[in-house]
Protein backbone atom coordinates (compact mmCIF):
# COMPACT_ATOMS: atom_id res chain seq x y z
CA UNK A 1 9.56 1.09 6.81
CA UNK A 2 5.99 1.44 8.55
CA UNK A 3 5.60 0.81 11.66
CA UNK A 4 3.66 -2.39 12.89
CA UNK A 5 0.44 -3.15 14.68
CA UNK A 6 0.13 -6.20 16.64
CA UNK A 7 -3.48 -7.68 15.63
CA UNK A 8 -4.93 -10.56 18.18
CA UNK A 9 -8.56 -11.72 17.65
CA UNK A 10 -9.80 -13.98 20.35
CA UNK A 11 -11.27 -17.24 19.18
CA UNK A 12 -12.79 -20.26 20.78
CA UNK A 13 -13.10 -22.80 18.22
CA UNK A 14 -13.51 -26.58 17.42
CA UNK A 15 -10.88 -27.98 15.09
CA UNK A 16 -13.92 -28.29 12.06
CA UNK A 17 -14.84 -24.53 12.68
CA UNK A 18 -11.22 -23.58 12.39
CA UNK A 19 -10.81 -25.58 9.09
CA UNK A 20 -14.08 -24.00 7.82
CA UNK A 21 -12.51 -20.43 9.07
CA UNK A 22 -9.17 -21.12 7.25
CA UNK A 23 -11.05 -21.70 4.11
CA UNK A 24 -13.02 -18.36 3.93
CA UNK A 25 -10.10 -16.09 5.06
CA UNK A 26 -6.72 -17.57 4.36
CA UNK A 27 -4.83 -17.49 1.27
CA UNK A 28 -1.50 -18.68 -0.41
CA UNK A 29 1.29 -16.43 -0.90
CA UNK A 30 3.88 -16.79 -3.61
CA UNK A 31 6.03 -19.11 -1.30
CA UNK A 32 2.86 -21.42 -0.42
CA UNK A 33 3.09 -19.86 2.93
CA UNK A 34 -0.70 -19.22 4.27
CA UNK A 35 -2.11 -15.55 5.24
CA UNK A 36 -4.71 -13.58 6.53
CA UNK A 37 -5.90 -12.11 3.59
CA UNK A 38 -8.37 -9.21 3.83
CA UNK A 39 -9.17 -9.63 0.46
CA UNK A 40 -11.57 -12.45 1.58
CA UNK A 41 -13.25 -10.30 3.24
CA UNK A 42 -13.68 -6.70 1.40
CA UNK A 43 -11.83 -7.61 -2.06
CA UNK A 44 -9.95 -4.68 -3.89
CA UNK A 45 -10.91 -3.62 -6.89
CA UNK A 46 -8.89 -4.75 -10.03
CA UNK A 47 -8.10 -0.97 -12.02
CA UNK A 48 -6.43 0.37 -8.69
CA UNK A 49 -3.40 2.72 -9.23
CA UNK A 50 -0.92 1.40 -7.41
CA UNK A 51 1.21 4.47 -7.27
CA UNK A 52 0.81 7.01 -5.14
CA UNK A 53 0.41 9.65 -7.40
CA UNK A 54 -1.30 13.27 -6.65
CA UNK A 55 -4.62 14.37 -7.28
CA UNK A 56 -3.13 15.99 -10.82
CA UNK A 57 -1.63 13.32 -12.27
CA UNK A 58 -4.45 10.48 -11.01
CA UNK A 59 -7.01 12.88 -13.01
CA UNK A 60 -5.09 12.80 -16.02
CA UNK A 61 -4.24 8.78 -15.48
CA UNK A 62 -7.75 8.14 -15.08
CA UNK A 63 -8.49 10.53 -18.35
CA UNK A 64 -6.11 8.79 -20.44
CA UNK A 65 -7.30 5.59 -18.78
CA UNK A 66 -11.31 5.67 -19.88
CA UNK A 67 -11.06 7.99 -22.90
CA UNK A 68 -7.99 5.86 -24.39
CA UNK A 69 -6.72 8.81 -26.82
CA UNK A 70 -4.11 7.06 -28.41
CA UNK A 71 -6.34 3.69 -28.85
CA UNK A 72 -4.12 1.87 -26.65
CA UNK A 73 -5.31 -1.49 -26.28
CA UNK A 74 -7.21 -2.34 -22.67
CA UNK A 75 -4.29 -5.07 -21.95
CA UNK A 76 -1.58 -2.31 -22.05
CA UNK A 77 -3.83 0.29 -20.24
CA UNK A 78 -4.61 -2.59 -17.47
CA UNK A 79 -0.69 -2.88 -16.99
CA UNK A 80 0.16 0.86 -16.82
CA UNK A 81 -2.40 1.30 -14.15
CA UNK A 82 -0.90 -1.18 -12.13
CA UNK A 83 2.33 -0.26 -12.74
CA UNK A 84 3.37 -3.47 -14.34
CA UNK A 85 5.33 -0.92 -17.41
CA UNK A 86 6.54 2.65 -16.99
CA UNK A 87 7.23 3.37 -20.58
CA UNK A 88 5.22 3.07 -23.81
CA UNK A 89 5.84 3.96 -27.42
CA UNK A 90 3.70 6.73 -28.89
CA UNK A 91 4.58 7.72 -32.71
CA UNK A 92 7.11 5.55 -32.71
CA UNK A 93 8.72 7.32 -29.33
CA UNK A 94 9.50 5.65 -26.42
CA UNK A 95 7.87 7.54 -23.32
CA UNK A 96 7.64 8.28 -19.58
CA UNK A 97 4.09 7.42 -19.46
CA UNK A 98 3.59 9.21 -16.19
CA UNK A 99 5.01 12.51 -17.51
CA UNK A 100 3.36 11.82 -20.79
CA UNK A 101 -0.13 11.68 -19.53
CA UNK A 102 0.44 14.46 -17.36
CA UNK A 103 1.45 16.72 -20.36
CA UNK A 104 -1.19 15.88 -22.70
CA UNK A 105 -4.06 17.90 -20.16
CA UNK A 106 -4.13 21.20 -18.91
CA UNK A 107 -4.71 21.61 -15.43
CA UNK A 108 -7.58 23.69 -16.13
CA UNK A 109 -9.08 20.40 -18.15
CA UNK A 110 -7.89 18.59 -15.55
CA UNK A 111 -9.59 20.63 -12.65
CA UNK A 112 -12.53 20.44 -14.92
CA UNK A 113 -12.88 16.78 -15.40
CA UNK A 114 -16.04 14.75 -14.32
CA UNK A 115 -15.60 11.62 -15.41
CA UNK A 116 -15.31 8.38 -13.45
CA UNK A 117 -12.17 8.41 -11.65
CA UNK A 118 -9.46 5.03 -11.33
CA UNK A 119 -8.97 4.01 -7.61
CA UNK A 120 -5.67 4.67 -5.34
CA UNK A 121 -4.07 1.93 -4.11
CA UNK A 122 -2.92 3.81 -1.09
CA UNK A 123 -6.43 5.92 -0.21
CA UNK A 124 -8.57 2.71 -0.79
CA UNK A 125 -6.55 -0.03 1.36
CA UNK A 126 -6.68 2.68 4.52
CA UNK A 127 -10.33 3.72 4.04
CA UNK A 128 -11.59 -0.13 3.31
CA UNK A 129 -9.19 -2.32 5.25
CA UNK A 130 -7.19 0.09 7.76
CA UNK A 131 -3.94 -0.28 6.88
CA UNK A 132 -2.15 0.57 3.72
CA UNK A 133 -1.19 -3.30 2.81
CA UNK A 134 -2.38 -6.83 3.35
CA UNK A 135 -1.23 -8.65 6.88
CA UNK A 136 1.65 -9.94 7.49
CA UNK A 137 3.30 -12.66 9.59
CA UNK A 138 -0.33 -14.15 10.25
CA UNK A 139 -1.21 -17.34 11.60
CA UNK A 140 -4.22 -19.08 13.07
CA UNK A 141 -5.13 -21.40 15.67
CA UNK A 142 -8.36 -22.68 17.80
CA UNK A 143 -7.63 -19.93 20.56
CA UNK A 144 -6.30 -17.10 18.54
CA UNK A 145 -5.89 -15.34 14.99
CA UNK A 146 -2.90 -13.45 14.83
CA UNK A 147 -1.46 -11.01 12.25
CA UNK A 148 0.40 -7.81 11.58
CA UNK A 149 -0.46 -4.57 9.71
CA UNK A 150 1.33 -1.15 8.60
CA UNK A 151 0.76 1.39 11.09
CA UNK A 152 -2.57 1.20 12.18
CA UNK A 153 -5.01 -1.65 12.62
CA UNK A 154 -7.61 -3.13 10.71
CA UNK A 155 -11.23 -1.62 10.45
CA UNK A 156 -14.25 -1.98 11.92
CA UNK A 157 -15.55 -2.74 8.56
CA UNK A 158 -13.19 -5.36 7.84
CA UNK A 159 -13.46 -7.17 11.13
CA UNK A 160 -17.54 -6.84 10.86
CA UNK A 161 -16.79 -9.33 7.83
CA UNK A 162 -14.74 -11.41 10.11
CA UNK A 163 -17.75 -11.85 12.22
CA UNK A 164 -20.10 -12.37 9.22
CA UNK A 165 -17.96 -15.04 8.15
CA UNK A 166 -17.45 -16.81 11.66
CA UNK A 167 -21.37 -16.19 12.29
CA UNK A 168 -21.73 -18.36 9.35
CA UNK A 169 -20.20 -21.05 10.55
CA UNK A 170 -20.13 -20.73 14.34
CA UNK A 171 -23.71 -19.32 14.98
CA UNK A 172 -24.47 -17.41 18.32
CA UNK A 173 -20.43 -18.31 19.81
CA UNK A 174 -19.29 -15.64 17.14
CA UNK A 175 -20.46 -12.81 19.54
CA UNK A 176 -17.52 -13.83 21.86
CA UNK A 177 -15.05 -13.58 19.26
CA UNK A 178 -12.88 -9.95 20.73
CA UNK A 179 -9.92 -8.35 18.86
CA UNK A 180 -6.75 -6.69 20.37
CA UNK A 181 -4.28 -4.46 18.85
CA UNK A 182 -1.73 -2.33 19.60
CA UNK A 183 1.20 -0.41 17.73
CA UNK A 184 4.94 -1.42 18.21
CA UNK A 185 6.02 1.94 19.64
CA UNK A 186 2.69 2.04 22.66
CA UNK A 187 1.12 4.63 20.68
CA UNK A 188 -1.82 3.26 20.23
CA UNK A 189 -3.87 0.08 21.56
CA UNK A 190 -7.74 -0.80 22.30
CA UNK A 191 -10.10 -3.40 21.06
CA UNK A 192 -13.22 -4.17 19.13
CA UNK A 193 -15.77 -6.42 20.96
CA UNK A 194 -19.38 -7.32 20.70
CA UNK A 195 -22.30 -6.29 23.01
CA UNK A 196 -25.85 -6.85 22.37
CA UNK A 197 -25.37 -7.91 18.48
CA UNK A 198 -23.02 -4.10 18.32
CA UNK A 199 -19.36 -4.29 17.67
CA UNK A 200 -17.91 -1.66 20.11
CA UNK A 201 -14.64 0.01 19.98
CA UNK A 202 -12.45 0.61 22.99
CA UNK A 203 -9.49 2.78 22.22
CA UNK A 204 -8.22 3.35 25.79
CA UNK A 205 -8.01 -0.52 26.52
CA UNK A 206 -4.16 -2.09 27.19
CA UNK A 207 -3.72 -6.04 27.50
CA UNK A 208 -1.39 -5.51 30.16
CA UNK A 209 -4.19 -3.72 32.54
CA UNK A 210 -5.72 -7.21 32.72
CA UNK A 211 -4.47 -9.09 35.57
C-alpha cells in the first residue's frame, strides 16, 4: 500500500476550454468512471513487462521475447509479457514460464546479451510519468484539476504536456496554470509554475504558508 500524493493544478477556465481539456486528458475506466489519465499525455509503450522482475530474468524475458526459440506465436509472447498467463506448454510440458526462461540462458549469455531489451513496467512509469501507476481519485473542474498518485508526484515532463495541451486550446492564459502537491505523511510538498515561458520547480513551497 503506497503512500499517496495529493496533486492540485490550478486552472482558470471557461466551461468550452474545460470540455476541450476533458477531451485530450480524461479517460474511461472499467466502471465508466472518468480519470486523469497520463497516458494522454506520454502514452506507455505496449511490450512493457509488467512484473517487476530483476535485471537477470528481464534479460532472459526479453531474449526469449525477440529471438522466440521455441517459435511461440507473437499472440502468446504478447500475453506472457504482460503477464496475462504464467504457464505455457513446451514438449508437451506444462511450465513456469518465468523459471523456464530463466533456465534456458546462462548468466554469462545473459551478462553478454546486446540485443534490444523489453520495457519495465515499474522503471518506465517512475522515469516517464513520476509515479509508479496511473492517478487515482481524479476529477476536474473550471478552477482546479485534482488527482492522486503512488508516492511521489507527477513529472515535470508529464505536466510540460499538460501545458502543451492547455496551450493548445487556451493560448497565452496557459502560463498561469500552477500545480501543487504534497505527500500524505508531510514529507514532501512544492510546486511547478511558469515564469517567462520556463516551468520552475519549487520543492520547499507548503500551501499552508499562504495566508
Amino acid at each position: 500500500m503506497p503512500n499517496y500524493c495529493f496533486n492540485r493544478i490550478k486552472l482558470n477556465l471557461s466551461f468550452e476550454e474545460l470540455i476541450k481539456i476533458k477531451e485530450r486528458v480524461f479517460s474511461k475506466d472499467d466502471f465508466g468512471d472518468y480519470y486523469f489519465d497520463f497516458n494522454k499525455l506520454i502514452e506507455r509503450p505496449e511490450n512493457t513487462l509488467l512484473k517487476a522482475y530483476d535485471d537477470n530474468l528481464a534479460k532472459a524475458f526479453s531474449k526469449y521475447y525477440y529471438e522466440n526459440p521455441d517459435s511461440l506465436d507473437q499472440e502468446l509472447l504478447d500475453k506472457i509479457i504482460k503477464n496475462e498467463i504464467k504457464r505455457v506448454r513446451v514438449n508437451g510440458m506444462l511450465v513456469n514460464i518465468d523459471q523456464y526462461v530463466e533456465e534456458r540462458y546462462s548468466k554469462e549469455e545473459l551478462k553478454n546479451y546486446n540485443g534490444e531489451m523489453l520495457t519495465l513496467w515499474h522503471e518506465w512509469c517512475v522515469e516517464n510519468w513520476g509515479t509508479k501507476w496511473n492517478s487515482l481519485f481524479s476529477s476536474i473542474s473550471r478552477e482546479e484539476l485534482i488527482f492522486s498518485t503512488a508516492w511521489h508526484p507527477i513529472s515535470q515532463a508529464l505536466f510540460e504536456r499538460f501545458i502543451g495541451v492547455c496551450r493548445d486550446i487556451m493560448g497565452d492564459k496557459a502560463d498561469k496554470i500552477w500545480f501543487y502537491y504534497e505527500e500524505d505523511r508531510g514529507k514532501i510538498s512544492g510546486r511547478y509554475f511558469i515564469q517567462d515561458g520556463e516551468i520552475k520547480i519549487d520543492t520547499q513551497y507548503k500551501e499552508e504558508e499562504v495566508a
